[in-house]
Protein backbone atom coordinates (compact mmCIF):
# COMPACT_ATOMS: atom_id res chain seq x y z
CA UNK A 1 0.00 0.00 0.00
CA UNK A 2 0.93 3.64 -0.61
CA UNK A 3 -0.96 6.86 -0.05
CA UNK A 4 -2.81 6.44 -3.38
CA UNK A 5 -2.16 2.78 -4.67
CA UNK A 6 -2.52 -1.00 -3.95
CA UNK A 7 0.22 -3.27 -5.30
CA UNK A 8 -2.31 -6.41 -5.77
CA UNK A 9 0.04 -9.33 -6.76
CA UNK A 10 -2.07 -10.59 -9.41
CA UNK A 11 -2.77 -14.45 -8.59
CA UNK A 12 -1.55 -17.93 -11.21
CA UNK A 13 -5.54 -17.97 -12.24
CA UNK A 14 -5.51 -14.95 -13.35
CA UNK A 15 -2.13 -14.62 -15.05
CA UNK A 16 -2.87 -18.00 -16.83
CA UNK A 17 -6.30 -16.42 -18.41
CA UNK A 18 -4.60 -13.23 -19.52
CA UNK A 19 -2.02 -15.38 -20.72
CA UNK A 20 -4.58 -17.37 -23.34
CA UNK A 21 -6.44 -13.41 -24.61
CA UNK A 22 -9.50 -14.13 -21.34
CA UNK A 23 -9.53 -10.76 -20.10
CA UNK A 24 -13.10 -11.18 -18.40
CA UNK A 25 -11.76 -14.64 -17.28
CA UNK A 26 -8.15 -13.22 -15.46
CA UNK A 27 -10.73 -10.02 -14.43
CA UNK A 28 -13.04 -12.72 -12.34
CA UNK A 29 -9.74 -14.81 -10.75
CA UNK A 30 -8.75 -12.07 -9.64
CA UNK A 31 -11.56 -9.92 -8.52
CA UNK A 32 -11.10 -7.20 -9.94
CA UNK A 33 -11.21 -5.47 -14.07
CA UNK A 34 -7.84 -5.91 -16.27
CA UNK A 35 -8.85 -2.64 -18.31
CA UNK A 36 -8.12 -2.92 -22.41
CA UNK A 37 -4.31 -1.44 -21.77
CA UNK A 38 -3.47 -4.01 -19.35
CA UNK A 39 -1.30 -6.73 -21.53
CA UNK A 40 -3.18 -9.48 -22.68
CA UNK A 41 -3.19 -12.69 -24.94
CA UNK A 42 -0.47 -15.50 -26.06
CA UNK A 43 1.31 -12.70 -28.32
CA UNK A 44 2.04 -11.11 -24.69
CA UNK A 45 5.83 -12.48 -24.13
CA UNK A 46 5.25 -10.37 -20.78
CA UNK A 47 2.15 -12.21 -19.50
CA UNK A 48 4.04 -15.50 -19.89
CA UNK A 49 7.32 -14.66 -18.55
CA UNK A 50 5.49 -13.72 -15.26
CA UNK A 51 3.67 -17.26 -15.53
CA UNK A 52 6.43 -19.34 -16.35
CA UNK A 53 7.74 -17.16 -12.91
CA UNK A 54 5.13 -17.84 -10.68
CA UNK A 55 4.60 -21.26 -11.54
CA UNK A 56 7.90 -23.51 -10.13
CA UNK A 57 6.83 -22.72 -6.53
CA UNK A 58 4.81 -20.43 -4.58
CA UNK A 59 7.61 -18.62 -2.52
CA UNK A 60 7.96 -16.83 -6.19
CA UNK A 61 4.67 -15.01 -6.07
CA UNK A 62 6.08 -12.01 -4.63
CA UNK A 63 8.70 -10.97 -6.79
CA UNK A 64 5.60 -10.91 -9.99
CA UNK A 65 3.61 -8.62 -11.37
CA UNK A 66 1.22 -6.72 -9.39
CA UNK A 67 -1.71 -4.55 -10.51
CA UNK A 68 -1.78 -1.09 -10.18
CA UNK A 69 -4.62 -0.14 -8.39
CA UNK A 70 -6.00 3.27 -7.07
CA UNK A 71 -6.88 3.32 -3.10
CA UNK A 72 -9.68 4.95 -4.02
CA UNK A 73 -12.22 3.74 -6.16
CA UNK A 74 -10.02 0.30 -7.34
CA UNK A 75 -9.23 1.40 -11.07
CA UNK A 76 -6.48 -0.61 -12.04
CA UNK A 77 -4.07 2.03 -13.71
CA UNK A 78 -0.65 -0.07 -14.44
CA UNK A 79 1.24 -2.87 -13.28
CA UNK A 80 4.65 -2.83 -11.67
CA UNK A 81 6.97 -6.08 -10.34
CA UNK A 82 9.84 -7.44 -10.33
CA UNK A 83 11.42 -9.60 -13.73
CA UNK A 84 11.24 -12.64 -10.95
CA UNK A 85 12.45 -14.06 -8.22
CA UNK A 86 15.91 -12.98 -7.64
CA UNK A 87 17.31 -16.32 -7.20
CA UNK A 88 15.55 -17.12 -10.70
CA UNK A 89 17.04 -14.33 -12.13
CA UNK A 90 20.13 -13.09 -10.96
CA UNK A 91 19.18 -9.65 -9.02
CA UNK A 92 16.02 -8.38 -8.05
CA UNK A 93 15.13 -6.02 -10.84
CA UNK A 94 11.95 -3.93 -11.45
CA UNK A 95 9.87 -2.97 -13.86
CA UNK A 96 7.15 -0.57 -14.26
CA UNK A 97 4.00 0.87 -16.79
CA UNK A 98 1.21 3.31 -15.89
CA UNK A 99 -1.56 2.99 -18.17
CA UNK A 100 -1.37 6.63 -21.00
CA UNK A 101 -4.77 7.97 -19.52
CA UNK A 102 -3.26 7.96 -15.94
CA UNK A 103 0.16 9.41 -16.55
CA UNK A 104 1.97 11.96 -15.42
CA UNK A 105 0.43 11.85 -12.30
CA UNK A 106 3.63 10.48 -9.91
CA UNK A 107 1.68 6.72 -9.95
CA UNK A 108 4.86 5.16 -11.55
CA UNK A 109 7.41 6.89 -8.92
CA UNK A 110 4.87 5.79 -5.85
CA UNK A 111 4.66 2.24 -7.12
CA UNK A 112 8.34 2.10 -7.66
CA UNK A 113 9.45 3.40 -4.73
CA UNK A 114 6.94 1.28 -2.72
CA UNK A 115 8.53 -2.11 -4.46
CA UNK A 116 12.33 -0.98 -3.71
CA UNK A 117 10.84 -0.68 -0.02
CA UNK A 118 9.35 -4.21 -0.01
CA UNK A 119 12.66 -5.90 -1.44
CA UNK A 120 14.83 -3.89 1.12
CA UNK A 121 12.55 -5.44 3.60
CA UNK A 122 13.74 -8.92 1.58
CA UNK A 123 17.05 -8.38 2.18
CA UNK A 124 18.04 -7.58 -0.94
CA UNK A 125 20.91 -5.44 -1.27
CA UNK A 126 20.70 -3.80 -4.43
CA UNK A 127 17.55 -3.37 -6.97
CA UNK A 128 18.24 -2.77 -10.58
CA UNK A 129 16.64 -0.62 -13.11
CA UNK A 130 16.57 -1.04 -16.95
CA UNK A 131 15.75 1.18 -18.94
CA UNK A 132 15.49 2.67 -22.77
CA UNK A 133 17.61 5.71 -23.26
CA UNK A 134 14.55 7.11 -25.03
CA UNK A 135 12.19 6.69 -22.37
CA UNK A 136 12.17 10.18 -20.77
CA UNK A 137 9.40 9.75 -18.42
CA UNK A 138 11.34 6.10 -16.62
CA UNK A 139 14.06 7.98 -16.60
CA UNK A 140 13.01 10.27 -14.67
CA UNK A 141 11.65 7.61 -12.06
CA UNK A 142 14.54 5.98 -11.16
CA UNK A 143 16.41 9.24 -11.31
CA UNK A 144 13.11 10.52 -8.57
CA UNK A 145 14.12 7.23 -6.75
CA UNK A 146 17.62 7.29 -6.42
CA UNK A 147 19.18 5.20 -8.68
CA UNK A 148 22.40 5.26 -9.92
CA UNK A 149 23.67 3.96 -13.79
CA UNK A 150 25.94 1.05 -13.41
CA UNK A 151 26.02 0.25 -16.78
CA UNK A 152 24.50 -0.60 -20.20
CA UNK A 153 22.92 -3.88 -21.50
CA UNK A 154 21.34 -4.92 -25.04
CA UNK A 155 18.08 -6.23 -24.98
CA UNK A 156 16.51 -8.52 -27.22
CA UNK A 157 13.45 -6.78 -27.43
CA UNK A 158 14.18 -3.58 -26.49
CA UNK A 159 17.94 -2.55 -27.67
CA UNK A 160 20.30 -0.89 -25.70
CA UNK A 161 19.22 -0.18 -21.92
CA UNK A 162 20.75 1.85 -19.21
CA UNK A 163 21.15 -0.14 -16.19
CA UNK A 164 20.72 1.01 -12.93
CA UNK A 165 20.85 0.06 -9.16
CA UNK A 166 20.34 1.66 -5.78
CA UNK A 167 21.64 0.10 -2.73
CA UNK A 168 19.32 -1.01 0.53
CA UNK A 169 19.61 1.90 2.98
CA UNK A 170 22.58 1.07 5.64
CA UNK A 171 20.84 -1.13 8.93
């Protein structure tokens, strides 16, 4: 929870029915409504990663996806989680989207921050950032957050990528 958001992780039911194009379907398993922006069907490489993520064992649920939702009134405006599990994936790493309608409105930066916060409590000791040189408005998040650029990766998707980290708060 934040001031304005929930972070709902969004449960296997659910993912597995937005996985197969069942919007109304993943909307019911989860109990709430997966709005047209919300990434849907089997061309959605990102729906599946999260399910092949969740699946192995349940002490990966956490480090998923997680709906976006508004305290008030329950719209679901984005999604934000982690690229897995670290231990599945090398480093706890984030990711983040706010729906076009709802941007610009500091929903990205809460989410974010609110994430870093959980894994700290995790004990992890660093979370990563990647990000698209020509994405301005992420840019500016991690930059809001703290994050430092450790380096640069190429993506298969998405091409080159500024990477960056910030480091748990000292105990």
């Amino acid at each position: 929870m934040t001031p304005r958001l929930r972070l709902e992780s969004i449960n296997e039911a659910a993912l597995a029915a937005l996985a197969v194009g069942d919007r109304a379907g993943a909307s019911t398993a989860q109990g709430l409504t997966f709005p047209e922006a919300f990434p849907c069907g089997p061309r959605s490489r990102f729906i599946t990663w999260q399910l092949q993520r969740l699946r192995p064992e349940a002490r990966n649920a956490p480090w998923t996806v997680r709906a976006v939702r508004l305290r008030e009134g329950g719209e679901v405006v984005g999604h934000v989680g982690f690229h897995g599990p670290p231990w599945m994936v090398g480093r706890a790493e984030i990711g983040y989207s706010i729906f076009a309608a709802r941007r610009r409105r500091g929903y990205a930066t809460e989410a974010a921050q609110a994430l870093v916060d959980w894994a700290f409590t995790q004990d992890q000791a660093q979370v990563f950032a990647s990000v698209m040189p020509t994405n301005t408005a992420s840019l500016r998040v991690v930059e809001k957050l703290g994050f430092a650029q450790v380096g640069e990766q190429i993506d298969d998707e998405d091409g080159l990528e500024l990477v960056f980290a910030k480091d748990a708060p000292p105990a």
